[in-house]
PDB file of N, CA and C in Angstrom:
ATOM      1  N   UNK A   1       0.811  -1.187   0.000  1.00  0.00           N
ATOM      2  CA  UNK A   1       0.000   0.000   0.000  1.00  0.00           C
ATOM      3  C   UNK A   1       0.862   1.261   0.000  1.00  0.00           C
ATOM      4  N   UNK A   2       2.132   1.119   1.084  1.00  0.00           N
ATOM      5  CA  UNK A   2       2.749   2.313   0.795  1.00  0.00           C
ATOM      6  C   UNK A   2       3.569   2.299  -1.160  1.00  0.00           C
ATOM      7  N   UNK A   3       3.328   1.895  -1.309  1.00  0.00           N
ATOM      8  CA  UNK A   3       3.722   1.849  -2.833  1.00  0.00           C
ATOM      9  C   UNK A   3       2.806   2.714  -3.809  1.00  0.00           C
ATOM     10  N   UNK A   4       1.424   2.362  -2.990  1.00  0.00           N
ATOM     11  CA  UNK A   4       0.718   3.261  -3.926  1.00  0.00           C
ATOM     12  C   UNK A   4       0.566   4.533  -3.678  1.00  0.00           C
ATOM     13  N   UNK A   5       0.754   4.699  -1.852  1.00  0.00           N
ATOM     14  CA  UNK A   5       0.330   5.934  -1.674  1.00  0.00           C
ATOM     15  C   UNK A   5       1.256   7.282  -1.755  1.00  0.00           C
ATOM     16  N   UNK A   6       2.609   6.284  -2.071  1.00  0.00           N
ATOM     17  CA  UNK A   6       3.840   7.550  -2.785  1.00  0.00           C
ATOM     18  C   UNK A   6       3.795   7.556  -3.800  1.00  0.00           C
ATOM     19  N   UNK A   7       3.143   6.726  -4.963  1.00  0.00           N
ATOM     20  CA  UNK A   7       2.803   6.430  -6.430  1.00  0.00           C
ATOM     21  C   UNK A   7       2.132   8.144  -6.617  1.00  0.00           C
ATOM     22  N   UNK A   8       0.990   7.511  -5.733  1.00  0.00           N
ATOM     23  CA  UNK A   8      -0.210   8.725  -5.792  1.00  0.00           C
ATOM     24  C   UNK A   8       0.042  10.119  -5.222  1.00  0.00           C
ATOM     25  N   UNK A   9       0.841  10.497  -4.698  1.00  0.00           N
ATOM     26  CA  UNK A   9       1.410  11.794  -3.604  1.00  0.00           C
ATOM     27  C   UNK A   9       0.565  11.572  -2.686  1.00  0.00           C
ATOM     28  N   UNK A  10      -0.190  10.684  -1.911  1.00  0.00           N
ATOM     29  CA  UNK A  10      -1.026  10.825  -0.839  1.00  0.00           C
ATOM     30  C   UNK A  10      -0.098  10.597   0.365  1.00  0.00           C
ATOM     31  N   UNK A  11       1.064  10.910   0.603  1.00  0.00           N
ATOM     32  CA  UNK A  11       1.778  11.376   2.060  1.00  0.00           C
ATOM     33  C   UNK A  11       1.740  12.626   1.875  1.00  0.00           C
ATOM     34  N   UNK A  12       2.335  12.438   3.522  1.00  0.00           N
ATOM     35  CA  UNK A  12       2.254  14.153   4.109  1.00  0.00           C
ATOM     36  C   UNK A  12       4.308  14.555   3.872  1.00  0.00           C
ATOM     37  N   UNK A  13       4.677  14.970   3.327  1.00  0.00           N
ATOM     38  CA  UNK A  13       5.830  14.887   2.670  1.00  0.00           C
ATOM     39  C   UNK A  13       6.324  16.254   3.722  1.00  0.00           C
ATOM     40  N   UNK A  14       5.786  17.063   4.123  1.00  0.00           N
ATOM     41  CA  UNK A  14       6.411  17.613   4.974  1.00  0.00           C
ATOM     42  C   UNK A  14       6.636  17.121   6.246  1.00  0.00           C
ATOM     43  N   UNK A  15       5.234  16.428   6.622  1.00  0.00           N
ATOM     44  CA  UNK A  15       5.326  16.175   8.028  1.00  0.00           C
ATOM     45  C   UNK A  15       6.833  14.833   8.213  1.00  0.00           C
ATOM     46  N   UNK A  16       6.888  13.910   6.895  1.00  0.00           N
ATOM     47  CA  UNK A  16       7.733  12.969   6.801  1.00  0.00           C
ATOM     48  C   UNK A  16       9.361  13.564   6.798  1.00  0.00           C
ATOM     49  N   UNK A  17       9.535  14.561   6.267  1.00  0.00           N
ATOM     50  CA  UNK A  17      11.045  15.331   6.415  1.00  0.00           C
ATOM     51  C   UNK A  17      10.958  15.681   7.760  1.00  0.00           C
ATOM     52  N   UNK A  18       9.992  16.214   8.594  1.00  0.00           N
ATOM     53  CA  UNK A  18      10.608  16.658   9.949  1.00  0.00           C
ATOM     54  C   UNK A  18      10.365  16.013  11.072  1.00  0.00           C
ATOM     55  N   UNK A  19       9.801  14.688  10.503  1.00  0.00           N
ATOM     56  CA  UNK A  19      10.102  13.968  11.514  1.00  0.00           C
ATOM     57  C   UNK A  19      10.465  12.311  11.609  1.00  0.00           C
ATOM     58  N   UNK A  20      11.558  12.336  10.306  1.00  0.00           N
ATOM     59  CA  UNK A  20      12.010  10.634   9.690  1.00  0.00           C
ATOM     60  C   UNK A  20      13.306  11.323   9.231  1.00  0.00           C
ATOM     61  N   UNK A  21      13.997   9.901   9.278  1.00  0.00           N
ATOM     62  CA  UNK A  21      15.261   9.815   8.529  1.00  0.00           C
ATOM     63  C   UNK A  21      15.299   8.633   7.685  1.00  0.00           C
ATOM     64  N   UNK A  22      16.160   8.629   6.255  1.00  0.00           N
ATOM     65  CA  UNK A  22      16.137   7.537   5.791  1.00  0.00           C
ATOM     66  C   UNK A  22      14.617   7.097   4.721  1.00  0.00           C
ATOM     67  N   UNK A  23      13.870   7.945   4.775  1.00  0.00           N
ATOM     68  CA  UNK A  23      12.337   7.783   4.264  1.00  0.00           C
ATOM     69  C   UNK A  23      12.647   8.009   2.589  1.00  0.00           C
ATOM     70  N   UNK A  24      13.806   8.620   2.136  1.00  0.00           N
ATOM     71  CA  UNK A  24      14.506   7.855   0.394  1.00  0.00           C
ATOM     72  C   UNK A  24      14.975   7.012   0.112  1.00  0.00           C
ATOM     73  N   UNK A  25      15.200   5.643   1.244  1.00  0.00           N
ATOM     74  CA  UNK A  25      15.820   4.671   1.433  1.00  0.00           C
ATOM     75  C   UNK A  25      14.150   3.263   0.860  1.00  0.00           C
ATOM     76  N   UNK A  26      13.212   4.384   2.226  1.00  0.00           N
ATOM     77  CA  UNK A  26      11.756   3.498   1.751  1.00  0.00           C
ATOM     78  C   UNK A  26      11.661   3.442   0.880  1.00  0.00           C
ATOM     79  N   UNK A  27      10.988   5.028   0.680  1.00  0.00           N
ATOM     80  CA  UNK A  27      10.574   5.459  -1.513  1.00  0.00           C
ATOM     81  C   UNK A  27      11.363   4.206  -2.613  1.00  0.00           C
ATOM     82  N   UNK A  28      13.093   3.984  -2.366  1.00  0.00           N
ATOM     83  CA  UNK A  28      13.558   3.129  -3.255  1.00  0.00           C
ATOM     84  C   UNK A  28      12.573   1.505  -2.963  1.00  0.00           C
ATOM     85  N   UNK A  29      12.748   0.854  -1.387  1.00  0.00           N
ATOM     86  CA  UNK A  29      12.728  -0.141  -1.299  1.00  0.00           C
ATOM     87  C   UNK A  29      11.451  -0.396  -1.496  1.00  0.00           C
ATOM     88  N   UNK A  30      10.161   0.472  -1.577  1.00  0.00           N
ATOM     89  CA  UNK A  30       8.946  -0.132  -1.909  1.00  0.00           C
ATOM     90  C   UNK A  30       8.436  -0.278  -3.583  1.00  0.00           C
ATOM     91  N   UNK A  31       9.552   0.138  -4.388  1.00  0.00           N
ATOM     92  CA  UNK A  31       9.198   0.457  -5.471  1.00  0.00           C
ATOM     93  C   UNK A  31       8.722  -0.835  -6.044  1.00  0.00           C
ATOM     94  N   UNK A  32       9.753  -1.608  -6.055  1.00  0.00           N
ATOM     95  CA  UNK A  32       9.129  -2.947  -6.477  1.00  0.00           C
ATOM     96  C   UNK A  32       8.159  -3.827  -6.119  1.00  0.00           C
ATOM     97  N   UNK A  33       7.355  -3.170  -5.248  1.00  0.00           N
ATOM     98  CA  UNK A  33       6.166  -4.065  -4.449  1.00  0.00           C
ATOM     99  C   UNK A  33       5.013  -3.038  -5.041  1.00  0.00           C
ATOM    100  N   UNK A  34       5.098  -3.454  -6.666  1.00  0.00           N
ATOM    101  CA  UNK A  34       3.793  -3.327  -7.248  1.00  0.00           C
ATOM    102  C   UNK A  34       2.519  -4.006  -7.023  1.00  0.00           C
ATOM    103  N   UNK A  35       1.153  -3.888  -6.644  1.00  0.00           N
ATOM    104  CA  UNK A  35       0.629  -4.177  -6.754  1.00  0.00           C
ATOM    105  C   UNK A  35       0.251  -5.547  -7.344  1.00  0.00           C
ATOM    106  N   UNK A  36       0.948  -5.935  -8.058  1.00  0.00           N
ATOM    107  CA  UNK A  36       0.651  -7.192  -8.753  1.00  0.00           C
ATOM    108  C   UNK A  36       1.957  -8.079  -7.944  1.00  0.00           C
ATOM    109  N   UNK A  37       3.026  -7.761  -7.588  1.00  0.00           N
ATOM    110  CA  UNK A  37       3.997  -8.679  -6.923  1.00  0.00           C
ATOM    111  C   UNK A  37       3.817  -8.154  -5.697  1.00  0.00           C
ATOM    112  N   UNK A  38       2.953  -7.305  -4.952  1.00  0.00           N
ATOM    113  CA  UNK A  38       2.502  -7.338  -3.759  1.00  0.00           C
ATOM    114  C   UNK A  38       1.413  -8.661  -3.156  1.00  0.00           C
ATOM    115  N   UNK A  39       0.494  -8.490  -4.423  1.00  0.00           N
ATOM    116  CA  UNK A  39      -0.425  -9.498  -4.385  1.00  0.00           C
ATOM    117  C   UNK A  39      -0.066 -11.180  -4.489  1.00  0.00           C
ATOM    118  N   UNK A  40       1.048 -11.482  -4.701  1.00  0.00           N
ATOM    119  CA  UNK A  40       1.375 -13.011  -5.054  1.00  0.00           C
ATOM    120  C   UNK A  40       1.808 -12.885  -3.684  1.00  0.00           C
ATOM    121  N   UNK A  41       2.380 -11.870  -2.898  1.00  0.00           N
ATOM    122  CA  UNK A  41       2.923 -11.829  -1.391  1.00  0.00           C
ATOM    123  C   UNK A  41       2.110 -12.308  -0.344  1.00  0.00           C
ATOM    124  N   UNK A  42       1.396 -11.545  -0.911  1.00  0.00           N
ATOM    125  CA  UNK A  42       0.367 -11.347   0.433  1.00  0.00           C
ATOM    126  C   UNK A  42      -1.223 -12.434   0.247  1.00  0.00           C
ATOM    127  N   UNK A  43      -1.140 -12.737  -1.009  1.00  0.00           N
ATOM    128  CA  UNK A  43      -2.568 -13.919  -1.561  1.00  0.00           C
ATOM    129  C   UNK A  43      -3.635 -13.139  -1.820  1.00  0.00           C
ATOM    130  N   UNK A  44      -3.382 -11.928  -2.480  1.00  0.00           N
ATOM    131  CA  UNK A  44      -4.741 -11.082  -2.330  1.00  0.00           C
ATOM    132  C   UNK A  44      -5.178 -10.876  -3.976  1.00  0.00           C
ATOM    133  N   UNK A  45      -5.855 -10.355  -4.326  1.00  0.00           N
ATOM    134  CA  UNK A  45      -6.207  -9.541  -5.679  1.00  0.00           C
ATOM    135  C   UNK A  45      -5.148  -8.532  -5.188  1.00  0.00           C
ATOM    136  N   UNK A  46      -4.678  -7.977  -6.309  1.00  0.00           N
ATOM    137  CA  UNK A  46      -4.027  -6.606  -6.841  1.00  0.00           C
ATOM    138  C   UNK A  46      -5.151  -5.647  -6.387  1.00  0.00           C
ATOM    139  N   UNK A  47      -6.462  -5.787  -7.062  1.00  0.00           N
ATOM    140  CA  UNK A  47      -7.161  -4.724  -6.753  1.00  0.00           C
ATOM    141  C   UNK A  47      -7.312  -4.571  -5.348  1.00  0.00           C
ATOM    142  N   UNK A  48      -7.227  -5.291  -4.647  1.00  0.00           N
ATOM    143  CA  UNK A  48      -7.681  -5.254  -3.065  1.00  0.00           C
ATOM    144  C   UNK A  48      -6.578  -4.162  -2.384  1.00  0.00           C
ATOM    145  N   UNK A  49      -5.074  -4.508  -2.807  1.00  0.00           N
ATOM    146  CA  UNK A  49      -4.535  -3.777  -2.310  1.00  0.00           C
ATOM    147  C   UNK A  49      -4.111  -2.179  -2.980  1.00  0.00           C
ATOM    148  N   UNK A  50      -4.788  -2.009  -4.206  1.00  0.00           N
ATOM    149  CA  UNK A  50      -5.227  -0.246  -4.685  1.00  0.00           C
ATOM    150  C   UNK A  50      -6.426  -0.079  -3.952  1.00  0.00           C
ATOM    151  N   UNK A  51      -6.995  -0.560  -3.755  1.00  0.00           N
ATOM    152  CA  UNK A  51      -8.869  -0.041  -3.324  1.00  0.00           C
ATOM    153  C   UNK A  51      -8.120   0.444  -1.702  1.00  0.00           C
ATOM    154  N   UNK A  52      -7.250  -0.249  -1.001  1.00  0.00           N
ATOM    155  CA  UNK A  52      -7.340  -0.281   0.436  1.00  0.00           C
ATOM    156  C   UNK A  52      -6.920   1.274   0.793  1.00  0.00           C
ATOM    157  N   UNK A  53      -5.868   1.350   0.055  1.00  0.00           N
ATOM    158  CA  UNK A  53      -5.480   2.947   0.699  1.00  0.00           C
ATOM    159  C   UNK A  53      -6.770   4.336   0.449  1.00  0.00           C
ATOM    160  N   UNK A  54      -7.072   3.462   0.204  1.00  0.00           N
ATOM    161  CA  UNK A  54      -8.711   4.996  -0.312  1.00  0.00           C
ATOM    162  C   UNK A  54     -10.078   4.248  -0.086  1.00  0.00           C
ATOM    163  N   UNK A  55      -9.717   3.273   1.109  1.00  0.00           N
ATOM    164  CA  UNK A  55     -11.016   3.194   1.559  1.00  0.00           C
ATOM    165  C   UNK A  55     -12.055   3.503   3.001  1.00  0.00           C
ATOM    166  N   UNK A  56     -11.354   4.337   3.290  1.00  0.00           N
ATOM    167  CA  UNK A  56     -12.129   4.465   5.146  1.00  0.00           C
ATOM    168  C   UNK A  56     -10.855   5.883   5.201  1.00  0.00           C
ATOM    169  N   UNK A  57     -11.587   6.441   6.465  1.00  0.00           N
ATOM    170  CA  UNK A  57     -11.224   7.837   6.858  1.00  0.00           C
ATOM    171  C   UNK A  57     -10.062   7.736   7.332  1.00  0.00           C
ATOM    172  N   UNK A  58      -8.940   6.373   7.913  1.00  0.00           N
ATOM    173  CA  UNK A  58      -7.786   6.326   8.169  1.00  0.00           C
ATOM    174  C   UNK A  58      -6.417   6.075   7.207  1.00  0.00           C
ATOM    175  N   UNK A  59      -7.226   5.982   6.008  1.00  0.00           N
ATOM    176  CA  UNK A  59      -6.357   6.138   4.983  1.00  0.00           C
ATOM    177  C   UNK A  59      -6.543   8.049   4.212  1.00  0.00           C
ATOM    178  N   UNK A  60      -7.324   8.320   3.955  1.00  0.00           N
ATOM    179  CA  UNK A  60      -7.906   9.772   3.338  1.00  0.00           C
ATOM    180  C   UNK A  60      -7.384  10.955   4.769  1.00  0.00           C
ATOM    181  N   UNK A  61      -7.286  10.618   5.941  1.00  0.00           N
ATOM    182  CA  UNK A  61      -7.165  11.964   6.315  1.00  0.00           C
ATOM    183  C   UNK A  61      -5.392  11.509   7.249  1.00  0.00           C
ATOM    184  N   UNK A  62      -5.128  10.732   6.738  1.00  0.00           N
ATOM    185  CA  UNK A  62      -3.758   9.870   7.717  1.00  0.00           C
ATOM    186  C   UNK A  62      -3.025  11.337   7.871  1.00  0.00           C
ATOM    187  N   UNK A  63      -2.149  11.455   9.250  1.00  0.00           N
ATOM    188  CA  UNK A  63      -2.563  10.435  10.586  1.00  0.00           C
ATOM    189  C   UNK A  63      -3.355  10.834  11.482  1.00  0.00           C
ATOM    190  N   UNK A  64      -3.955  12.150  11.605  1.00  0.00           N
ATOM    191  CA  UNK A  64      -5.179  12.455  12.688  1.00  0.00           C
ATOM    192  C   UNK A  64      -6.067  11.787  12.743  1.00  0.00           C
ATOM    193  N   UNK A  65      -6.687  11.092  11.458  1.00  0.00           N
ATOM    194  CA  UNK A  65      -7.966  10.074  12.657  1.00  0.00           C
ATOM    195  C   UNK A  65      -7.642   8.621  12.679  1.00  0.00           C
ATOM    196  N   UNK A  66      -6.386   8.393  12.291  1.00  0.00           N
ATOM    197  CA  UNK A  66      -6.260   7.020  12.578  1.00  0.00           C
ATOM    198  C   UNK A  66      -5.759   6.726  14.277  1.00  0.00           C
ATOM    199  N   UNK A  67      -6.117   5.443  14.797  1.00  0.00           N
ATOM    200  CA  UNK A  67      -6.338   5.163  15.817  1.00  0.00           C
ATOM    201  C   UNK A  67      -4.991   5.003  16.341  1.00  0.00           C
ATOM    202  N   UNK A  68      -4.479   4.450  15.857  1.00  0.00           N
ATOM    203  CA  UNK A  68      -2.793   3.938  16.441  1.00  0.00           C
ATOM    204  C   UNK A  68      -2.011   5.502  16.535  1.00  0.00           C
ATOM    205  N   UNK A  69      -2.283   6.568  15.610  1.00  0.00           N
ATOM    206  CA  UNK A  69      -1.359   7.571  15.864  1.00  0.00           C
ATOM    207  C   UNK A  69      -1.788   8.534  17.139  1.00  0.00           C
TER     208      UNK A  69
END
């Protein structure tokens, strides 16, 4: 999912510079966990894991209403 959601610009790219290190190290290492070789990973549809990041208010407003932050 994070694959798609730097695909898509849906991070907070400021909040990630001031408070991560190493987060161009991610950007490289998720590149290859396309959707389709995510999915042979994990046993899912491809689509399951594009639909997920844009489906409920803890993906669309991340991280204020998600629960863990």
């Amino acid at each position: 999912m994070l694959h798609i959601m730097i695909e898509r610009g849906w991070i907070d790219r400021e909040f990630i510079a001031q408070h991560t290190t190493g987060f161009e190290a991610v950007t490289e290492t998720v590149k290859k966990y396309t959707p389709e070789y995510s999915a042979k990973i994990a046993g899912v549809p491809p689509e399951m894991i594009v639909r997920l990041p844009n489906s409920g208010p803890c993906f669309n407003q991340f991280p204020a209403s998600c629960p863990w932050h």
